[in-house]
Protein backbone atom coordinates (compact mmCIF):
# COMPACT_ATOMS: atom_id res chain seq x y z
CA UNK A 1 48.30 46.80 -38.05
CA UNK A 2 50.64 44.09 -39.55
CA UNK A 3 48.92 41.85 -42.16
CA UNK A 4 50.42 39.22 -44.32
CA UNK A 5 49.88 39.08 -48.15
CA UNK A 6 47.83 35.17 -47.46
CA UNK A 7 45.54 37.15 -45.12
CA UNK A 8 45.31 40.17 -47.69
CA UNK A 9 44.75 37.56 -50.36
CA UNK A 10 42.38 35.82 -48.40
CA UNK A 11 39.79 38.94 -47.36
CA UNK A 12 40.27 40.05 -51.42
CA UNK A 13 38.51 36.75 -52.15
CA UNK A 14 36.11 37.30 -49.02
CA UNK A 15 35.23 40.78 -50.74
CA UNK A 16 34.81 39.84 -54.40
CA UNK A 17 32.32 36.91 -53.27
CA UNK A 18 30.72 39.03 -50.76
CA UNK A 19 30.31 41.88 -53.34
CA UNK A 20 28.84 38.86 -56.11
CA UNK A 21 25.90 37.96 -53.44
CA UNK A 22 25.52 41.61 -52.10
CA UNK A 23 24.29 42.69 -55.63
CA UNK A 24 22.18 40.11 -55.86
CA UNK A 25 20.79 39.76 -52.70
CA UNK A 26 22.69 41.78 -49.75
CA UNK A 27 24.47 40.07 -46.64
CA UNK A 28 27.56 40.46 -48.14
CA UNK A 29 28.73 41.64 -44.75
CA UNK A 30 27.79 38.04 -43.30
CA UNK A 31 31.10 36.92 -45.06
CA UNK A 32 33.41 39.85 -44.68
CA UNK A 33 32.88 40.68 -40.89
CA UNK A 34 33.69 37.40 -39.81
CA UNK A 35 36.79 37.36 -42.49
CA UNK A 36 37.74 40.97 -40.91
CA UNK A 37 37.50 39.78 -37.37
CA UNK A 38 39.67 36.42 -38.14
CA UNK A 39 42.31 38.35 -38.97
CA UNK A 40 42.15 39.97 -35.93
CA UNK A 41 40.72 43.40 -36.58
CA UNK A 42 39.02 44.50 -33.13
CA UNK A 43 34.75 44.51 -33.63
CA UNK A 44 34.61 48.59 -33.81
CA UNK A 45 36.93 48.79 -36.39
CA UNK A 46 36.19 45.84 -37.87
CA UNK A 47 32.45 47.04 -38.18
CA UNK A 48 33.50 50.66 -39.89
CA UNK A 49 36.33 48.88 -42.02
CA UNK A 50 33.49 46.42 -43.57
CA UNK A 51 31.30 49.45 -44.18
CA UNK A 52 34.27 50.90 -45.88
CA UNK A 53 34.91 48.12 -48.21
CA UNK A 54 30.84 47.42 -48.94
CA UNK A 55 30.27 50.84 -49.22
CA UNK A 56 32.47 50.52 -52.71
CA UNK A 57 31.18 47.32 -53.49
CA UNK A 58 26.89 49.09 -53.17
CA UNK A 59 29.04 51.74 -55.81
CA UNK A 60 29.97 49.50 -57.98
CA UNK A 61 26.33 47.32 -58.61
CA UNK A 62 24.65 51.24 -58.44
CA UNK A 63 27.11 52.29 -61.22
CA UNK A 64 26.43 49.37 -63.23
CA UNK A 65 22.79 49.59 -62.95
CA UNK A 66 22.67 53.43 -63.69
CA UNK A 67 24.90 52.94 -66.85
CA UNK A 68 22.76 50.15 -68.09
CA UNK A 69 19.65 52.16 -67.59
CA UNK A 70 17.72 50.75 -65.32
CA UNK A 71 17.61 53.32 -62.45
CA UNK A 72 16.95 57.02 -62.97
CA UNK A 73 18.88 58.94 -60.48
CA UNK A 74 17.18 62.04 -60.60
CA UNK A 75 13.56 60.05 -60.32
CA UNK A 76 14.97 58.65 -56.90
CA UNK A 77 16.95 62.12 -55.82
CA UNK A 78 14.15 62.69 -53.33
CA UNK A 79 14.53 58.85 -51.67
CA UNK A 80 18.47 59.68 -51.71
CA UNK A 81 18.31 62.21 -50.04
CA UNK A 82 16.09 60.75 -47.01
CA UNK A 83 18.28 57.79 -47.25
CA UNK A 84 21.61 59.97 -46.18
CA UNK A 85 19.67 61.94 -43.88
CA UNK A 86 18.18 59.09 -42.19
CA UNK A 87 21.44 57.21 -42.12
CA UNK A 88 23.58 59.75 -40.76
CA UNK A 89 21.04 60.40 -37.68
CA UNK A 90 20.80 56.36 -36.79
CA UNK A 91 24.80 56.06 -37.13
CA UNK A 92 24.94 59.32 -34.81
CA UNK A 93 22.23 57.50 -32.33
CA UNK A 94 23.91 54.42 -32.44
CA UNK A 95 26.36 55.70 -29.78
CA UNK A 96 24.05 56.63 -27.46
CA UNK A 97 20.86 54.11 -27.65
CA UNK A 98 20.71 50.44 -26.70
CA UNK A 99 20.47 48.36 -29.98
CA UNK A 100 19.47 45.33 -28.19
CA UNK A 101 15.85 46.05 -28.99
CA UNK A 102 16.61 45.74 -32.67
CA UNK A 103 18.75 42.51 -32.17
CA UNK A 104 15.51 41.13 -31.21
CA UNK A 105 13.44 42.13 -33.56
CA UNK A 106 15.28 41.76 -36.67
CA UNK A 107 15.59 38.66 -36.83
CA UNK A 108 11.97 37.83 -37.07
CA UNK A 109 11.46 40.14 -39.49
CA UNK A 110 14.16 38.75 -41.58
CA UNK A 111 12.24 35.13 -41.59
CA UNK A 112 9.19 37.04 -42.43
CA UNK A 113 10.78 38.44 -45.48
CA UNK A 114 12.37 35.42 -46.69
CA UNK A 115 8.72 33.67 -45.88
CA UNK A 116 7.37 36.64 -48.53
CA UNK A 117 9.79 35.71 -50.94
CA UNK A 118 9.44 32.39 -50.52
CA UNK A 119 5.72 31.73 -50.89
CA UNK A 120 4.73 35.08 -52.94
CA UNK A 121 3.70 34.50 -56.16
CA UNK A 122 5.67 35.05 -59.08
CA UNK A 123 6.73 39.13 -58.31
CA UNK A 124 5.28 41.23 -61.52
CA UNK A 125 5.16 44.98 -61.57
CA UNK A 126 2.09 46.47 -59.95
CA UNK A 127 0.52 49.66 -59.02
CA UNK A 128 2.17 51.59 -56.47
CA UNK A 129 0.71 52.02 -52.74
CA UNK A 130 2.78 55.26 -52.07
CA UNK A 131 4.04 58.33 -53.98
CA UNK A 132 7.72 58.58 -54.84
CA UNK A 133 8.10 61.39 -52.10
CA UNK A 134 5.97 59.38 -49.65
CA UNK A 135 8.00 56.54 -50.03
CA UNK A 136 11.24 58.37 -49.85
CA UNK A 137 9.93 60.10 -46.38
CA UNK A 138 9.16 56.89 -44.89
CA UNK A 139 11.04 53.91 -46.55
CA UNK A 140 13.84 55.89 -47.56
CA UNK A 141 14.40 57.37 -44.13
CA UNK A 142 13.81 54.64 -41.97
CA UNK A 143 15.68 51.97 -43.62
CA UNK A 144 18.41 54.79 -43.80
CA UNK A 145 18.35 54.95 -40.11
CA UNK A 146 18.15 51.38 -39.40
CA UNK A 147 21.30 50.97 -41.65
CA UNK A 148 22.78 53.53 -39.84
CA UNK A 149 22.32 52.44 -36.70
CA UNK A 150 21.92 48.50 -36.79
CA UNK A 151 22.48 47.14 -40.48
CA UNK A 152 22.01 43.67 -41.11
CA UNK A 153 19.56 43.00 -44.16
CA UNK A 154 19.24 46.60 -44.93
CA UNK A 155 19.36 45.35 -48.91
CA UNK A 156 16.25 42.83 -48.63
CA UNK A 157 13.97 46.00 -46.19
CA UNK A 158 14.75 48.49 -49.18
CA UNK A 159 13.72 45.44 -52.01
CA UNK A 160 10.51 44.54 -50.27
CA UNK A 161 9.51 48.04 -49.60
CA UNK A 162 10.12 48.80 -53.47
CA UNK A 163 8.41 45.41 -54.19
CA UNK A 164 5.35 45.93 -51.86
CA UNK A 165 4.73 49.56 -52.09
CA UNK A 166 6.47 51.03 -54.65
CA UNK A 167 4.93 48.03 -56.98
CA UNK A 168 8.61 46.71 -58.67
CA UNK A 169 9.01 43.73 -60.40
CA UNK A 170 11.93 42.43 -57.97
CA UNK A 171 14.73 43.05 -60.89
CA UNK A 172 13.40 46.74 -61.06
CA UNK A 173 13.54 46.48 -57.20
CA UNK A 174 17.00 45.34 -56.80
CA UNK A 175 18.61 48.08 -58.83
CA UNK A 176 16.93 50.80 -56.73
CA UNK A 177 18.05 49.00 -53.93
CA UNK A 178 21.49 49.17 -54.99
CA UNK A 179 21.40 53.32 -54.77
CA UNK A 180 19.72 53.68 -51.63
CA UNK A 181 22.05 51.32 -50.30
CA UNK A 182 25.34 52.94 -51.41
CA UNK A 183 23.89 56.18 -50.16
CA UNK A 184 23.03 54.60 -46.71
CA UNK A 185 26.39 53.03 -46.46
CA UNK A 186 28.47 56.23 -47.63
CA UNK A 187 26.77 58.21 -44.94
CA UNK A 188 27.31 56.11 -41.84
CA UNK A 189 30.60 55.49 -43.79
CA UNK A 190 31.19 59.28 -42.77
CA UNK A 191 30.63 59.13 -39.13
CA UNK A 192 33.52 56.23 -38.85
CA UNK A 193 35.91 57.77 -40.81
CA UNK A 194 35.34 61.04 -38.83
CA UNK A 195 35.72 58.64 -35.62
CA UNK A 196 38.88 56.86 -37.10
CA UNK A 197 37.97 53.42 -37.08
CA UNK A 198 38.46 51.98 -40.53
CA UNK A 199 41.71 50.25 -40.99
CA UNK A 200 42.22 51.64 -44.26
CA UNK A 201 45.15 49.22 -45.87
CA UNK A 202 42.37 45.86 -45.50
CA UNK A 203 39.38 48.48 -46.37
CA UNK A 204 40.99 49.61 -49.89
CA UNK A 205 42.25 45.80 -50.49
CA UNK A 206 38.85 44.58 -49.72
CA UNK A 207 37.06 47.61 -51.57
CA UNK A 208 38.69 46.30 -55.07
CA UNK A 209 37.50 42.49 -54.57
CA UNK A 210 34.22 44.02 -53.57
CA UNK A 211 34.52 46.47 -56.90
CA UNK A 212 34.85 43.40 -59.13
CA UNK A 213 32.28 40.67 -57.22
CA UNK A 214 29.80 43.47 -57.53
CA UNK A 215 30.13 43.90 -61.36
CA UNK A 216 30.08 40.33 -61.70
CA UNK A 217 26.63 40.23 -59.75
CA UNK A 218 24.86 42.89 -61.31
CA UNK A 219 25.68 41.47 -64.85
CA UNK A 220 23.62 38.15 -63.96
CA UNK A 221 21.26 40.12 -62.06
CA UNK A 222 20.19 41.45 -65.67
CA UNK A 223 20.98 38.13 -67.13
CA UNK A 224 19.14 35.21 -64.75
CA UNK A 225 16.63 38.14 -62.79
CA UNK A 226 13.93 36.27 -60.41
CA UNK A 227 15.73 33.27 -60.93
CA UNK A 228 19.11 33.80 -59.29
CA UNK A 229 17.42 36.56 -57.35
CA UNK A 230 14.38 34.84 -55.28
CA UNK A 231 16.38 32.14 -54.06
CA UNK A 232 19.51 34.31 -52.69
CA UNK A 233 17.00 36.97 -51.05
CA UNK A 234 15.40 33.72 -49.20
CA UNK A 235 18.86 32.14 -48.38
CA UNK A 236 20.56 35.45 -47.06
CA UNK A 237 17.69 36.50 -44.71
CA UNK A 238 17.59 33.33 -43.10
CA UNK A 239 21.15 33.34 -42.38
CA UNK A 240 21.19 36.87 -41.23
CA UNK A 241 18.69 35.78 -39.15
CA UNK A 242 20.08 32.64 -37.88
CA UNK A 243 23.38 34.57 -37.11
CA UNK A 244 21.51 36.80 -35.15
CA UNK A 245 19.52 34.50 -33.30
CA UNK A 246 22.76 32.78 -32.73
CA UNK A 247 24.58 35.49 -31.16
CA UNK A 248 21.81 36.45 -29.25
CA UNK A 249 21.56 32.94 -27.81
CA UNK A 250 25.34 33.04 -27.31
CA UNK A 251 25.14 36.01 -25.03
CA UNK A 252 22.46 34.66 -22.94
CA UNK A 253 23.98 31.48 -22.00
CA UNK A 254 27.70 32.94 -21.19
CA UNK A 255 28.51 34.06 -17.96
């Protein structure tokens, strides 16, 4: 498709702020897909070209996080791996199973999450309420799958599962939520690609703004922690939510 430099310009900047707050606190995709579908990328491709773009900007917080040492690769290689597993089988699924189900559901579970974060105490580490592989078969896989196959606020279910049961402080949390993300998002990243979707010349463009916003984010991250981090976590879920709620409302009272 024909695009104009001003509307390349214009999803760059969507990325690179989208990649700041997806670092932080995921829902990046709450700014891009809209950006991607006012410049009049179909929904379909629209969908696969945002997972395109994000799935560079989850790369780019993950890299920055692994080189700063605060995730161990190999001690999450087990969660990884049921990630991708679990992703690929929900964005395979997704084809072939009503997702309206999950349209209603998420967004309630999206307030409760930004309720937890909201009214929790201050988060410190704690003892974990599952083994690493435990966690990896049943957090890993499932938010995986629902990533795969659904998506929105994939980044706070993998934070509060390594806040709740894996006993994170929610800085320690964020980082690992970073990999399993970029592992979830490269797999259903896959099954579009191998479909064709992604409009590749807005992906790549997008892909560097989300590059650089995600740097940006995971520096303060380390810098500002449970500060900057509580109050995005809270302010994305609701929104996710809202939008959801929104479409869903939307839908029922059209003809």
């Amino acid at each position: 498709m024909d695009v104009s430099l001003d509307i390349l310009g214009l999803l760059f900047l969507a990325a690179s702020i989208a990649g700041f707050v997806d670092a932080i606190a995921g829902g990046g995709g709450l700014i891009t897909v809209p950006a991607l579908l006012a410049a009049g990328v179909p929904p379909a491709q629209a969908l696969a070209t945002n997972k395109l773009q994000g799935t560079f900007g989850s790369f780019s917080a993950t890299y920055y996080f692994v080189r700063k040492g605060m995730v161990s690769l190999s001690q999450l290689k087990w969660a990884i791996v049921c990630t991708f597993v679990g992703s690929g089988v929900g964005a395979e699924l997704v084809r072939r199973i009503d997702t309206s189900l999950l349209n209603s559901l998420i967004p309630i579970l999206l307030i409760c999450l930004a309720l937890y974060f909201l009214f929790s105490p201050a988060n410190k580490p704690s003892k974990a309420k599952l083994s690493e592989n435990m966690f990896a078969l049943t957090v890993g896989f499932s938010v995986g799958f629902y990533d795969g196959f659904f998506g929105p606020g994939t980044g706070a279910l993998f934070a509060a599962g390594f806040i709740v049961l894996g006993g994170l402080s929610i800085v320690e949390a964020t980082a690992r939520t970073k990999v399993l993300n970029f592992t979830s998002n490269f797999a259903a990243l896959l099954f579009f690609i191998a479909a064709g979707l992604p409009v590749w010349e807005l992906g790549l463009v997008m892909a560097v703004g989300q590059f650089l916003g995600a740097q940006l984010g995971s520096k303060m991250v380390v810098a500002k922690g449970q500060q900057w981090i509580r109050p995005l976590v809270i302010t994305m879920s609701m929104a996710m939510a809202l939008k959801l709620l929104w479409e869903q409302h939307s839908h029922w009272v059209l003809p």
